[in-house]
PDB file of N, CA and C in Angstrom:
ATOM      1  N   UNK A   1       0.509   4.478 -11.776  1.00  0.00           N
ATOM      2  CA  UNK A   1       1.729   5.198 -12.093  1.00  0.00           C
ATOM      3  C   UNK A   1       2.836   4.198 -12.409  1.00  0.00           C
ATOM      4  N   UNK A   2       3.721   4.715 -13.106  1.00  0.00           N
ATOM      5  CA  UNK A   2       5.152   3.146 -13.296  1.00  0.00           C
ATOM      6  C   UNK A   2       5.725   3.593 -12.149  1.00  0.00           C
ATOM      7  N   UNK A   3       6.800   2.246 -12.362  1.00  0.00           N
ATOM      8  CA  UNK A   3       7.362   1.770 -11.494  1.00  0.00           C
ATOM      9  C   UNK A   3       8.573   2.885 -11.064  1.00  0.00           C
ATOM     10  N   UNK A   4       9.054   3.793  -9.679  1.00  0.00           N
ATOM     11  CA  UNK A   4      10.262   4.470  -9.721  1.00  0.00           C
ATOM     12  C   UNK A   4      11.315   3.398  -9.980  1.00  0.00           C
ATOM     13  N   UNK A   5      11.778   4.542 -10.962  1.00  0.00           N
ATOM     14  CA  UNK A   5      13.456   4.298 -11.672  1.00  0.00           C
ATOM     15  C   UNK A   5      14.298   4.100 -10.338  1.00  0.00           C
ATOM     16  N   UNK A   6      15.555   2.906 -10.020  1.00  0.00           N
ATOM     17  CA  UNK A   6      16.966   3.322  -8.777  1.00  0.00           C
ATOM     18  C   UNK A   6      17.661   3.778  -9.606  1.00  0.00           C
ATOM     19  N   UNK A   7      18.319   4.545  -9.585  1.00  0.00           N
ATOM     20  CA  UNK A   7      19.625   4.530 -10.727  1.00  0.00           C
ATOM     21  C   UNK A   7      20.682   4.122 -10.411  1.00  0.00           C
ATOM     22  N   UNK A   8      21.476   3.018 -11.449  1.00  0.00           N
ATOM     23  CA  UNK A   8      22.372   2.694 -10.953  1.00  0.00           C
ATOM     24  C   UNK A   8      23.343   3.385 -11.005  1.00  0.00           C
ATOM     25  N   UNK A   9      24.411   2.989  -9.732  1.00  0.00           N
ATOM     26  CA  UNK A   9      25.550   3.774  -9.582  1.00  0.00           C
ATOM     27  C   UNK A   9      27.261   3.210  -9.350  1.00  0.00           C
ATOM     28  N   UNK A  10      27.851   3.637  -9.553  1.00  0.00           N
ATOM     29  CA  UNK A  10      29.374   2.992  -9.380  1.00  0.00           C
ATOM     30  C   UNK A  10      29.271   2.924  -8.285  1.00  0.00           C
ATOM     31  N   UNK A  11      30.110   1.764  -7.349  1.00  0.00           N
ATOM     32  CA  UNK A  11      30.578   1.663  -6.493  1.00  0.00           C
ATOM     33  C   UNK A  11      30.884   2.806  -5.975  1.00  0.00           C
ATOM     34  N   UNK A  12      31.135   2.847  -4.257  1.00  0.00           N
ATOM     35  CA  UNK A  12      31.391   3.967  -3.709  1.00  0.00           C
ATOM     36  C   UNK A  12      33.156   3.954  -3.785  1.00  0.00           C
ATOM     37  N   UNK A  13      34.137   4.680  -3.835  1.00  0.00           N
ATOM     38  CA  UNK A  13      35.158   4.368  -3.559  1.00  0.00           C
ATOM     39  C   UNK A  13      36.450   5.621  -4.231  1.00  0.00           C
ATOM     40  N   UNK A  14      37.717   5.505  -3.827  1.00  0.00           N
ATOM     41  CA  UNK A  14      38.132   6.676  -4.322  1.00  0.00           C
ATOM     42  C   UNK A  14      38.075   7.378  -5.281  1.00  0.00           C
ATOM     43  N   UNK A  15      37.651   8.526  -5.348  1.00  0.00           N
ATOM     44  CA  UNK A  15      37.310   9.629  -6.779  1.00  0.00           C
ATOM     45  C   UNK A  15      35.864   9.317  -7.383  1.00  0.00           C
ATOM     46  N   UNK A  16      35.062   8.600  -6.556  1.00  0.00           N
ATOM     47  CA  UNK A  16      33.543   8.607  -6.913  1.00  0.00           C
ATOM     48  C   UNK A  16      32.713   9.307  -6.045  1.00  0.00           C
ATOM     49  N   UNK A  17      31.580   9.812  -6.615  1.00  0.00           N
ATOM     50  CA  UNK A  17      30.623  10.694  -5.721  1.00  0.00           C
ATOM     51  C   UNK A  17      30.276   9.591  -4.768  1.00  0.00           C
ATOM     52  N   UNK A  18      29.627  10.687  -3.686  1.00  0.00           N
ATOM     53  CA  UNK A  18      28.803  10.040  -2.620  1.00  0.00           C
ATOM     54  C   UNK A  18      27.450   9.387  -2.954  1.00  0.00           C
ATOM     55  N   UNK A  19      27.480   7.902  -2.982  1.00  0.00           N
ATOM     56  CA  UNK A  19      26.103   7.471  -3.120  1.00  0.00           C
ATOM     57  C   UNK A  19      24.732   8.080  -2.924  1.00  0.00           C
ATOM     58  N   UNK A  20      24.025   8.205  -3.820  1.00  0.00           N
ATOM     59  CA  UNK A  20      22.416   8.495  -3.629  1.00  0.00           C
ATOM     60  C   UNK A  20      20.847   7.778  -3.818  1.00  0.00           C
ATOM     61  N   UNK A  21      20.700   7.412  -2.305  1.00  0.00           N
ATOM     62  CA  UNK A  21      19.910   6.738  -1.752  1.00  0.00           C
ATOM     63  C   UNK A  21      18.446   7.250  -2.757  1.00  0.00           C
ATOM     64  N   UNK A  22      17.478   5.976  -3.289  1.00  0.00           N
ATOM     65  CA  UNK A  22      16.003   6.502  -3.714  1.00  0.00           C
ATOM     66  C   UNK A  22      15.426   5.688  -2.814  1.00  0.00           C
ATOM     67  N   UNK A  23      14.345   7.106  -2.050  1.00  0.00           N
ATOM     68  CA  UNK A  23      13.668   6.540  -0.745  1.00  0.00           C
ATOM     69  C   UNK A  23      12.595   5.263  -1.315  1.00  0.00           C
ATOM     70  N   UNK A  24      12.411   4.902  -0.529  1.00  0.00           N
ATOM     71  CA  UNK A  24      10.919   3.579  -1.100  1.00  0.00           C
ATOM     72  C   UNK A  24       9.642   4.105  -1.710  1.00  0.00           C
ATOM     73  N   UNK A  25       9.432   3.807  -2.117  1.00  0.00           N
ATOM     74  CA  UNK A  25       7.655   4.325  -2.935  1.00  0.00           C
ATOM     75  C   UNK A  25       6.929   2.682  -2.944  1.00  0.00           C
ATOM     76  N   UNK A  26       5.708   2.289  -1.549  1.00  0.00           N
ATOM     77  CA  UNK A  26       5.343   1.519  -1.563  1.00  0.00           C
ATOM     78  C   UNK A  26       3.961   1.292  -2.517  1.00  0.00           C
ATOM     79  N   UNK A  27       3.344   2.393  -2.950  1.00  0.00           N
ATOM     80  CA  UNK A  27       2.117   2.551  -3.755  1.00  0.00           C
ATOM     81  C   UNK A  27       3.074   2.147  -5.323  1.00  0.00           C
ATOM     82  N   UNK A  28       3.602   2.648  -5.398  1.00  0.00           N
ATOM     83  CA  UNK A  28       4.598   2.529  -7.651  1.00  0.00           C
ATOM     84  C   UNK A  28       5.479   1.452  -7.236  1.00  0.00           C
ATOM     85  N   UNK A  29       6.069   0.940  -5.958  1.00  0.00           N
ATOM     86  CA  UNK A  29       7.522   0.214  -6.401  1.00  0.00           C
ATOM     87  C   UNK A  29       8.885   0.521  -7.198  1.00  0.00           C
ATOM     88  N   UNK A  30       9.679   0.066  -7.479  1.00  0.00           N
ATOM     89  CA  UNK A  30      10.633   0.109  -7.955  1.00  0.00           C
ATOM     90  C   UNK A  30      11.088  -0.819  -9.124  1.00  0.00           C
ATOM     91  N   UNK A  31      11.927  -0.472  -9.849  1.00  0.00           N
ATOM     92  CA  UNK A  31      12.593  -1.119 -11.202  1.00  0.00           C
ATOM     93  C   UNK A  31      14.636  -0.565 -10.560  1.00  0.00           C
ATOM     94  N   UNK A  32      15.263  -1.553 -11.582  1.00  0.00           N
ATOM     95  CA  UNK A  32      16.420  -1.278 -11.856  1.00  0.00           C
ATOM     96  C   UNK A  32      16.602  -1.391 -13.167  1.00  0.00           C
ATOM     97  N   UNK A  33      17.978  -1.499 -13.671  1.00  0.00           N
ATOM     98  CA  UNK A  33      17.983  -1.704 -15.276  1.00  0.00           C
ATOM     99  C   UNK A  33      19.795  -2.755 -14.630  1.00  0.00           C
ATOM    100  N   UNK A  34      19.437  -3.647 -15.024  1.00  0.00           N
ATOM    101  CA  UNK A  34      20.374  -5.146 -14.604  1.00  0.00           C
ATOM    102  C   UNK A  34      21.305  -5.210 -15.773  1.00  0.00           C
ATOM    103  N   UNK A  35      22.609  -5.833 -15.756  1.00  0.00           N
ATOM    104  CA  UNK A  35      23.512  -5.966 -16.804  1.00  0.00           C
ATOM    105  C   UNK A  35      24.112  -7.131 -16.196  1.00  0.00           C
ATOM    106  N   UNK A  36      23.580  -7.736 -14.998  1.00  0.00           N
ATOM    107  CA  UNK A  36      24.344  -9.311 -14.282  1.00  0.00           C
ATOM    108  C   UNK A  36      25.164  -9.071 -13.294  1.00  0.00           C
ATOM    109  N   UNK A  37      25.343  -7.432 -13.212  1.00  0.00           N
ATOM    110  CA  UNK A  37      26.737  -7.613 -12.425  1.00  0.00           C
ATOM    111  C   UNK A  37      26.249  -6.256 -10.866  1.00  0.00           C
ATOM    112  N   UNK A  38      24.593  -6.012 -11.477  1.00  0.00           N
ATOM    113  CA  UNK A  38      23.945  -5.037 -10.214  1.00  0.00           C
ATOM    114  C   UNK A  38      23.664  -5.637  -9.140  1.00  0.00           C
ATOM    115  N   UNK A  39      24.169  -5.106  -7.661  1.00  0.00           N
ATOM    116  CA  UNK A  39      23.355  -5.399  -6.755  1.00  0.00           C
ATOM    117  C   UNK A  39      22.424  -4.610  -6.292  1.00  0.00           C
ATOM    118  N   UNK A  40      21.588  -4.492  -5.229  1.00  0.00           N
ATOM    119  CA  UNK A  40      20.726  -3.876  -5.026  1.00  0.00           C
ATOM    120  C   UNK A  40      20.979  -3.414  -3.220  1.00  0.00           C
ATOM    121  N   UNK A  41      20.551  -2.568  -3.015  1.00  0.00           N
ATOM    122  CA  UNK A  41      21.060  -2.458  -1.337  1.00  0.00           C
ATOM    123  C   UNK A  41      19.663  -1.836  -0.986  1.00  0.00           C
ATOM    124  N   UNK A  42      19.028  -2.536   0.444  1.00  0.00           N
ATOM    125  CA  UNK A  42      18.139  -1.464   1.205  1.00  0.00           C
ATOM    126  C   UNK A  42      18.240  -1.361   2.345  1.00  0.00           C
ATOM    127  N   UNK A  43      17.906  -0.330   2.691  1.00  0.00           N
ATOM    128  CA  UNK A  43      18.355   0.474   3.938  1.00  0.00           C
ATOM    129  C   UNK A  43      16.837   0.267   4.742  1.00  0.00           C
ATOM    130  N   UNK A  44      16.836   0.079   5.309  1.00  0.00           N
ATOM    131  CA  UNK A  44      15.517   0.008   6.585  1.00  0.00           C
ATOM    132  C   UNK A  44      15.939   0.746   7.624  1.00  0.00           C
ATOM    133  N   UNK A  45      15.731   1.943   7.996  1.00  0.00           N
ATOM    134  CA  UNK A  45      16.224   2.790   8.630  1.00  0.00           C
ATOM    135  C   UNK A  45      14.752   3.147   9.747  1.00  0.00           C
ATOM    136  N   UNK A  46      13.807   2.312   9.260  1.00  0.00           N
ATOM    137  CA  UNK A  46      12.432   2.593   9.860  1.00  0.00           C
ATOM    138  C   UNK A  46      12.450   2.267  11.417  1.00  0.00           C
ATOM    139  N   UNK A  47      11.118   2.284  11.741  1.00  0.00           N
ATOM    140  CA  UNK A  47      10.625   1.735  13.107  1.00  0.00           C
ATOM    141  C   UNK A  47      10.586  -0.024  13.489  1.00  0.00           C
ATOM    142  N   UNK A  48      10.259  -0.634  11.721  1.00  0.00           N
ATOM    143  CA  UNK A  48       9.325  -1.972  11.934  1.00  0.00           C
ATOM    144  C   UNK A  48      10.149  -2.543  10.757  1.00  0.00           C
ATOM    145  N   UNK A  49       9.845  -3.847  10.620  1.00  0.00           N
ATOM    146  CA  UNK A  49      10.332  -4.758   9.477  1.00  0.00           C
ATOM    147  C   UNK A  49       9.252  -3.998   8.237  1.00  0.00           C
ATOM    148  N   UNK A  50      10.423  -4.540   6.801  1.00  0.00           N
ATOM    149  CA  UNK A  50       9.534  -4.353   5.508  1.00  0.00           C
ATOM    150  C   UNK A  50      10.173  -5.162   4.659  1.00  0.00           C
ATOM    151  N   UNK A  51       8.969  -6.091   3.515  1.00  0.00           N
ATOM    152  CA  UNK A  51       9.384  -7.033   3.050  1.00  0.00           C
ATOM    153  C   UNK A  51       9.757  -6.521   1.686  1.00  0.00           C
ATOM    154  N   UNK A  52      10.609  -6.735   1.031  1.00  0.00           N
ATOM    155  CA  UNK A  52      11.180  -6.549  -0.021  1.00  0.00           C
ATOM    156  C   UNK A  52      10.866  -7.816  -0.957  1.00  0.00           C
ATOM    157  N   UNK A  53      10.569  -7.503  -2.266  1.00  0.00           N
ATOM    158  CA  UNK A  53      10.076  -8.510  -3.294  1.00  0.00           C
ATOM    159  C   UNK A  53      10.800  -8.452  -4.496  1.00  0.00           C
ATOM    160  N   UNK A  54      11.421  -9.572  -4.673  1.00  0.00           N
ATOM    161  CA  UNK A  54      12.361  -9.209  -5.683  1.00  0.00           C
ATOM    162  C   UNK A  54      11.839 -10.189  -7.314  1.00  0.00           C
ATOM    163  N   UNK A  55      11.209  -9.923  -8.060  1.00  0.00           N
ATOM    164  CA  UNK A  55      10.361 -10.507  -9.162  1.00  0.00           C
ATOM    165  C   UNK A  55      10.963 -10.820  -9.932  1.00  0.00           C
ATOM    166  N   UNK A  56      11.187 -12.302  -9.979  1.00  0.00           N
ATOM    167  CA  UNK A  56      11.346 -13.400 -10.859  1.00  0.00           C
ATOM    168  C   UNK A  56      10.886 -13.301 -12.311  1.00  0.00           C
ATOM    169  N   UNK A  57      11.613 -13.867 -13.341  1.00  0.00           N
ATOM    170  CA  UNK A  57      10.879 -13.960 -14.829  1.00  0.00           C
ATOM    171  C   UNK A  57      11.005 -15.909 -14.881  1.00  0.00           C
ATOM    172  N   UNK A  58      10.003 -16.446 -15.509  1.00  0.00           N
ATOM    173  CA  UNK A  58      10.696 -17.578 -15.962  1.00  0.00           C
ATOM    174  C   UNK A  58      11.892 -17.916 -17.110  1.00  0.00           C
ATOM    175  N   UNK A  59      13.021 -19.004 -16.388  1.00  0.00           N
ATOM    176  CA  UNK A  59      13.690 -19.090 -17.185  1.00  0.00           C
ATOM    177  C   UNK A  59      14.154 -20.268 -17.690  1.00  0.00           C
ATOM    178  N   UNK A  60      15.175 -20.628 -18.572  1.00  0.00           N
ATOM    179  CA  UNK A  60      15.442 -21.606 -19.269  1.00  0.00           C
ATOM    180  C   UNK A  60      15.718 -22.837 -18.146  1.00  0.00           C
ATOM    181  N   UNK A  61      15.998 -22.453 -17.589  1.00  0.00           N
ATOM    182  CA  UNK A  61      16.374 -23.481 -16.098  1.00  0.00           C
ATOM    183  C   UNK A  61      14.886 -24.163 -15.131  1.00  0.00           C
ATOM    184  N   UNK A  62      13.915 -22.906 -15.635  1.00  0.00           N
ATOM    185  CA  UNK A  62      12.481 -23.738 -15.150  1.00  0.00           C
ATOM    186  C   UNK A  62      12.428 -22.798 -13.783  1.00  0.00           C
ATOM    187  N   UNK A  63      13.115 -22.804 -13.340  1.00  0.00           N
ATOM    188  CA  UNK A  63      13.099 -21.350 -11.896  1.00  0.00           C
ATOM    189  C   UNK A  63      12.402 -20.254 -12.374  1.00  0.00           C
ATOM    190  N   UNK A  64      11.327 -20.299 -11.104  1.00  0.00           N
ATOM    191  CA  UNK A  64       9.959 -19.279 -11.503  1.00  0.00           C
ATOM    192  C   UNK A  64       9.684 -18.488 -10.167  1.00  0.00           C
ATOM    193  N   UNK A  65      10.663 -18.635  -9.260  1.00  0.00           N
ATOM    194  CA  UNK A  65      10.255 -18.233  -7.906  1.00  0.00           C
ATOM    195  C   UNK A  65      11.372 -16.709  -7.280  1.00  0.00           C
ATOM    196  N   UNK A  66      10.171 -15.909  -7.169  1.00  0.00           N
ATOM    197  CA  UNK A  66      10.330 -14.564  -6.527  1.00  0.00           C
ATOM    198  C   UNK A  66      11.122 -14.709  -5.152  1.00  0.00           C
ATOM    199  N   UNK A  67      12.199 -13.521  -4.781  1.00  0.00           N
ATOM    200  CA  UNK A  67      12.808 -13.632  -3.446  1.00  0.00           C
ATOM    201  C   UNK A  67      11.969 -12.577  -3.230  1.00  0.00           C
ATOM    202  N   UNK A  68      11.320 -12.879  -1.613  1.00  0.00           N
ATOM    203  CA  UNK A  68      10.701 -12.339  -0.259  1.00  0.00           C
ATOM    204  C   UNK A  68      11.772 -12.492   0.351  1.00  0.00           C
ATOM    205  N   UNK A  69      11.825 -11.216   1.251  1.00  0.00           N
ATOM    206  CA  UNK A  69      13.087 -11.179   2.015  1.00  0.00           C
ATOM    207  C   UNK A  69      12.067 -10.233   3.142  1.00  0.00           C
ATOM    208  N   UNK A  70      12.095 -10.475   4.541  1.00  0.00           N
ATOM    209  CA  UNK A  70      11.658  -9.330   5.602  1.00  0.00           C
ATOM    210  C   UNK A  70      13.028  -8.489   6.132  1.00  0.00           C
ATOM    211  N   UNK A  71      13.445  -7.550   5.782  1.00  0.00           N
ATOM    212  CA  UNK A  71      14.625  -6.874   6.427  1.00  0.00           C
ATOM    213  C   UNK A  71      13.939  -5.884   7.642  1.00  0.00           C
ATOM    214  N   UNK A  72      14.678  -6.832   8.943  1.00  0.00           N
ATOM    215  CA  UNK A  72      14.185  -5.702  10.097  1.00  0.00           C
ATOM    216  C   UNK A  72      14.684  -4.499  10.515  1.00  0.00           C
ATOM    217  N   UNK A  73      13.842  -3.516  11.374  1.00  0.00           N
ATOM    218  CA  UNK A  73      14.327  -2.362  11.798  1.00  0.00           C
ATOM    219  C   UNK A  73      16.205  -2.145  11.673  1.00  0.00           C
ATOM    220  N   UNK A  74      16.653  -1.146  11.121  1.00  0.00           N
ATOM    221  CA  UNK A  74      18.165  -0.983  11.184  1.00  0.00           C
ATOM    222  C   UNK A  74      18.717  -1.866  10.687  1.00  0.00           C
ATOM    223  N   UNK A  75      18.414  -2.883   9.618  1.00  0.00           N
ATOM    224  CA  UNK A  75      19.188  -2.905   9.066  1.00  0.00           C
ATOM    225  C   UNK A  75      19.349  -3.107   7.517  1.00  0.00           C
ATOM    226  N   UNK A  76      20.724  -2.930   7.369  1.00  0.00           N
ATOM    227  CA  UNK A  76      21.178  -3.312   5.763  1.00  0.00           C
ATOM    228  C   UNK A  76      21.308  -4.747   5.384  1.00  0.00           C
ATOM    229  N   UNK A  77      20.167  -4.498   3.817  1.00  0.00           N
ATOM    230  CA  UNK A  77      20.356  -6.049   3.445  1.00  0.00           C
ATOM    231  C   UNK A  77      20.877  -5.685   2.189  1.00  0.00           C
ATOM    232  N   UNK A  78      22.008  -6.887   1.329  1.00  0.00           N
ATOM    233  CA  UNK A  78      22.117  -6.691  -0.480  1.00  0.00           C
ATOM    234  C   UNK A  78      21.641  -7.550  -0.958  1.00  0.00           C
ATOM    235  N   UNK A  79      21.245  -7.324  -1.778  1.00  0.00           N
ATOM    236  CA  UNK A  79      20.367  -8.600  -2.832  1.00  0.00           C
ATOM    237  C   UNK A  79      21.734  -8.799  -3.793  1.00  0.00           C
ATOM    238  N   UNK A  80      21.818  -9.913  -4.107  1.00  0.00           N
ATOM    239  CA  UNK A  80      22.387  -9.838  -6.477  1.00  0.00           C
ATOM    240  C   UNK A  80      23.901 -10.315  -6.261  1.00  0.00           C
ATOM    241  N   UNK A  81      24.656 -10.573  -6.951  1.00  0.00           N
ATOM    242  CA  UNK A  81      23.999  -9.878  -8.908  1.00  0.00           C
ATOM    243  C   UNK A  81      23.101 -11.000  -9.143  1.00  0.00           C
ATOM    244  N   UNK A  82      22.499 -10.443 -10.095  1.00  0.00           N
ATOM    245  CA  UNK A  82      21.073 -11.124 -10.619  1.00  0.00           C
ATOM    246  C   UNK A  82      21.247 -11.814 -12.071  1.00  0.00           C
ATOM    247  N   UNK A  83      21.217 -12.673 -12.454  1.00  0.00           N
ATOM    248  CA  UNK A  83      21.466 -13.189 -13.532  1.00  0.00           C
ATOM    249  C   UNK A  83      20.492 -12.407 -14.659  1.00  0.00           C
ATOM    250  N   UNK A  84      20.633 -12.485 -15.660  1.00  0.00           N
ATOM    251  CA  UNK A  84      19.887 -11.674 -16.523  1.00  0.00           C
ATOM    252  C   UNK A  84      18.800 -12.322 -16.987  1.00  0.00           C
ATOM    253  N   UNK A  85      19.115 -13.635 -17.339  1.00  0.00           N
ATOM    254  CA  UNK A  85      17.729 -14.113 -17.875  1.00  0.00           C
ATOM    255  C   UNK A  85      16.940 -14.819 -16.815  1.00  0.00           C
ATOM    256  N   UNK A  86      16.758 -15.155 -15.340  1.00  0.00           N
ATOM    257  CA  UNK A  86      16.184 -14.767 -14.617  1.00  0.00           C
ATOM    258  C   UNK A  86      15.561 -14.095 -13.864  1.00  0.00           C
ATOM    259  N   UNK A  87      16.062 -12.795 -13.608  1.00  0.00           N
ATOM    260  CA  UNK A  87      15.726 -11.678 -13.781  1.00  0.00           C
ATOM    261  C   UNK A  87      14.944 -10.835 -13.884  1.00  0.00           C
ATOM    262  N   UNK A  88      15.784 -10.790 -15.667  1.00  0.00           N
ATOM    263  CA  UNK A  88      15.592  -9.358 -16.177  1.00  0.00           C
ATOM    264  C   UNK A  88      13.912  -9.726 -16.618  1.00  0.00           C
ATOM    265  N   UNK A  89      13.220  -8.439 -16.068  1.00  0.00           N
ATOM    266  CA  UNK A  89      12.011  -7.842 -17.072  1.00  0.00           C
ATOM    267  C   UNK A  89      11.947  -7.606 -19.084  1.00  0.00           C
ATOM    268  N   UNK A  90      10.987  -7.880 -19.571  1.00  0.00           N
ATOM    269  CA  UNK A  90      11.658  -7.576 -20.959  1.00  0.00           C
ATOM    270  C   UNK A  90      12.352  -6.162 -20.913  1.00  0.00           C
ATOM    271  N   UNK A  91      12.015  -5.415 -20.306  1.00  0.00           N
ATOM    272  CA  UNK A  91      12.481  -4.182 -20.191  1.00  0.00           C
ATOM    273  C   UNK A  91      13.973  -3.584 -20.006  1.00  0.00           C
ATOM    274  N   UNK A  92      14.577  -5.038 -19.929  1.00  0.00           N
ATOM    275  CA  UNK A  92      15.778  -5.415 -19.169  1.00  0.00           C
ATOM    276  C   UNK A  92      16.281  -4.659 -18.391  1.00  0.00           C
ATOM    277  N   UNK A  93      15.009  -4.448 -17.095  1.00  0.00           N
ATOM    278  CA  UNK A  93      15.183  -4.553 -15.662  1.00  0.00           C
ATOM    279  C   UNK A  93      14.296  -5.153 -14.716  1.00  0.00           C
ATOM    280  N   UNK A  94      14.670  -4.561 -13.406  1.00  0.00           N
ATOM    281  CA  UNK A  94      14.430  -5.973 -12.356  1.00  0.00           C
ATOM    282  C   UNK A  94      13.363  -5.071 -11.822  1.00  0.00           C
ATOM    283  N   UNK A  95      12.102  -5.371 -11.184  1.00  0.00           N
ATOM    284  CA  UNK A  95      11.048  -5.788 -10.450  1.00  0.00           C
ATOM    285  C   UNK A  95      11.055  -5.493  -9.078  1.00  0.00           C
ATOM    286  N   UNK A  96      11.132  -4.377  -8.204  1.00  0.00           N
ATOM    287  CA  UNK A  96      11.691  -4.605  -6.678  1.00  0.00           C
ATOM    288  C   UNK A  96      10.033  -3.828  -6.324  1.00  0.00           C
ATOM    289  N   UNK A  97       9.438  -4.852  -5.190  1.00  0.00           N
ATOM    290  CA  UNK A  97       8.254  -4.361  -4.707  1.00  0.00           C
ATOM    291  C   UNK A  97       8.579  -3.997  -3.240  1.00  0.00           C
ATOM    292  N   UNK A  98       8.315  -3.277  -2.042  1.00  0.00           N
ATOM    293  CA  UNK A  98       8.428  -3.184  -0.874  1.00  0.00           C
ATOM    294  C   UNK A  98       7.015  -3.122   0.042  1.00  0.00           C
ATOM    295  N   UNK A  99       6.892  -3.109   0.929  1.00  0.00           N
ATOM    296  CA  UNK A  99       5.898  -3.511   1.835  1.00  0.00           C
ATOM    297  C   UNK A  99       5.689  -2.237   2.768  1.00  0.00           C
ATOM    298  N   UNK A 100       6.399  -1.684   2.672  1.00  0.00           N
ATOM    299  CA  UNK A 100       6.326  -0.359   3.754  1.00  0.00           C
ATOM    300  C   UNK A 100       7.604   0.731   3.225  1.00  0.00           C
ATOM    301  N   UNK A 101       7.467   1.799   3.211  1.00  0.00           N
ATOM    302  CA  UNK A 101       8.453   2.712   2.824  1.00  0.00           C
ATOM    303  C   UNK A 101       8.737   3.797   3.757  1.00  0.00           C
ATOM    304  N   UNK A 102       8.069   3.888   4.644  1.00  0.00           N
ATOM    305  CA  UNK A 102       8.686   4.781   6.161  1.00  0.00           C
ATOM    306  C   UNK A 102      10.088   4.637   6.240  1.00  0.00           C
ATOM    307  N   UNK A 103      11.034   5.655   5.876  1.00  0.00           N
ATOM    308  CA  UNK A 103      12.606   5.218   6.152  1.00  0.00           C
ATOM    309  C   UNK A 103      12.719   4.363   5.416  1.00  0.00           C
ATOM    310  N   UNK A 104      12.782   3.966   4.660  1.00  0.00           N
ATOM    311  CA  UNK A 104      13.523   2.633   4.009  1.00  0.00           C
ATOM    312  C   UNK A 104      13.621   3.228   2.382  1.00  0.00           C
ATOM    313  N   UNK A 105      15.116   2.912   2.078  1.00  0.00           N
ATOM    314  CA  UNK A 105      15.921   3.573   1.116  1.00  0.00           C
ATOM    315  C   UNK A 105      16.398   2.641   0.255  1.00  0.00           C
ATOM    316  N   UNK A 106      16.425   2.514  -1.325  1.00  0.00           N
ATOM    317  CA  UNK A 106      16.897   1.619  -2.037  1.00  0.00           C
ATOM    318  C   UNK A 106      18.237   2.120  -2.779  1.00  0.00           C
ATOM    319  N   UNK A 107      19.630   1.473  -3.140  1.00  0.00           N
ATOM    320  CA  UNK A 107      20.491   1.716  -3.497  1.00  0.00           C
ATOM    321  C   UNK A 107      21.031   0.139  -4.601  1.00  0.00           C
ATOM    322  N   UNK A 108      21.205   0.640  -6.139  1.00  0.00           N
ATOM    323  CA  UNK A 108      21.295  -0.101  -6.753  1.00  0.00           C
ATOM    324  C   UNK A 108      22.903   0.647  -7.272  1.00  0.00           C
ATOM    325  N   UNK A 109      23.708  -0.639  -7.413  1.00  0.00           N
ATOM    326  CA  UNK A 109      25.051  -0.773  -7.034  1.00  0.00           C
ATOM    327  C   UNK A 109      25.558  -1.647  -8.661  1.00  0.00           C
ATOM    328  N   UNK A 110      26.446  -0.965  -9.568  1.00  0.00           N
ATOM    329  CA  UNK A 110      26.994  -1.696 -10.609  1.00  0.00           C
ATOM    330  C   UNK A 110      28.425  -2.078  -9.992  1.00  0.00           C
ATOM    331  N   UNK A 111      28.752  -3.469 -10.253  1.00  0.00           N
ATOM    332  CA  UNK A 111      30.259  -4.118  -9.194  1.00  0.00           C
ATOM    333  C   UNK A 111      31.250  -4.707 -10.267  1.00  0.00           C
TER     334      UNK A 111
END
């Protein structure tokens, strides 16, 4: 199956809707669609740690290496902004794999 869509969203803040969380899907993963200036937010709201994978492209700089991140029980981690041509997928978006999706919620953030 592809990858679930986050959609990005404005900042939370006066005269904007209330943020909406896309739960984890550890079997499909996740994509964003990046412009340099997205972060990414996950919520681990679970029982246990889950590792979040954030997929690298090679780039002009020679940097080829993926962020692994373990975010434990309760809490909030942000990834980004993400440079684009590191990054971005040709698809021009980003790559987010997770390890467990019990409770754990992804929120992609334009700043």
């Amino acid at each position: 199956m592809p990858r679930v869509d986050v959609p990005v969203q404005p900042p939370a803040g006066a005269g904007t809707a209330i943020l909406t969380n896309t739960p984890a899907d550890a079997a499909n993963n996740h994509e964003f669609v990046n412009d340099g200036r997205t972060v990414l937010v996950v919520k681990n709201g679970g029982a246990g740690a889950t590792v979040v994978d954030i997929i690298a492209v090679s780039c002009s700089h020679g940097r080829v290496g993926d962020v692994s991140q373990s975010i434990a029980a309760g809490i909030d981690q942000q990834f980004g902004p993400f440079p684009q041509g590191e990054w971005n997928q040709p698809n021009a978006k980003i790559n987010v794999d997770v390890s467990v999706d019990t409770d754990v919620e992804l929120i992609a953030l334009r700043r």
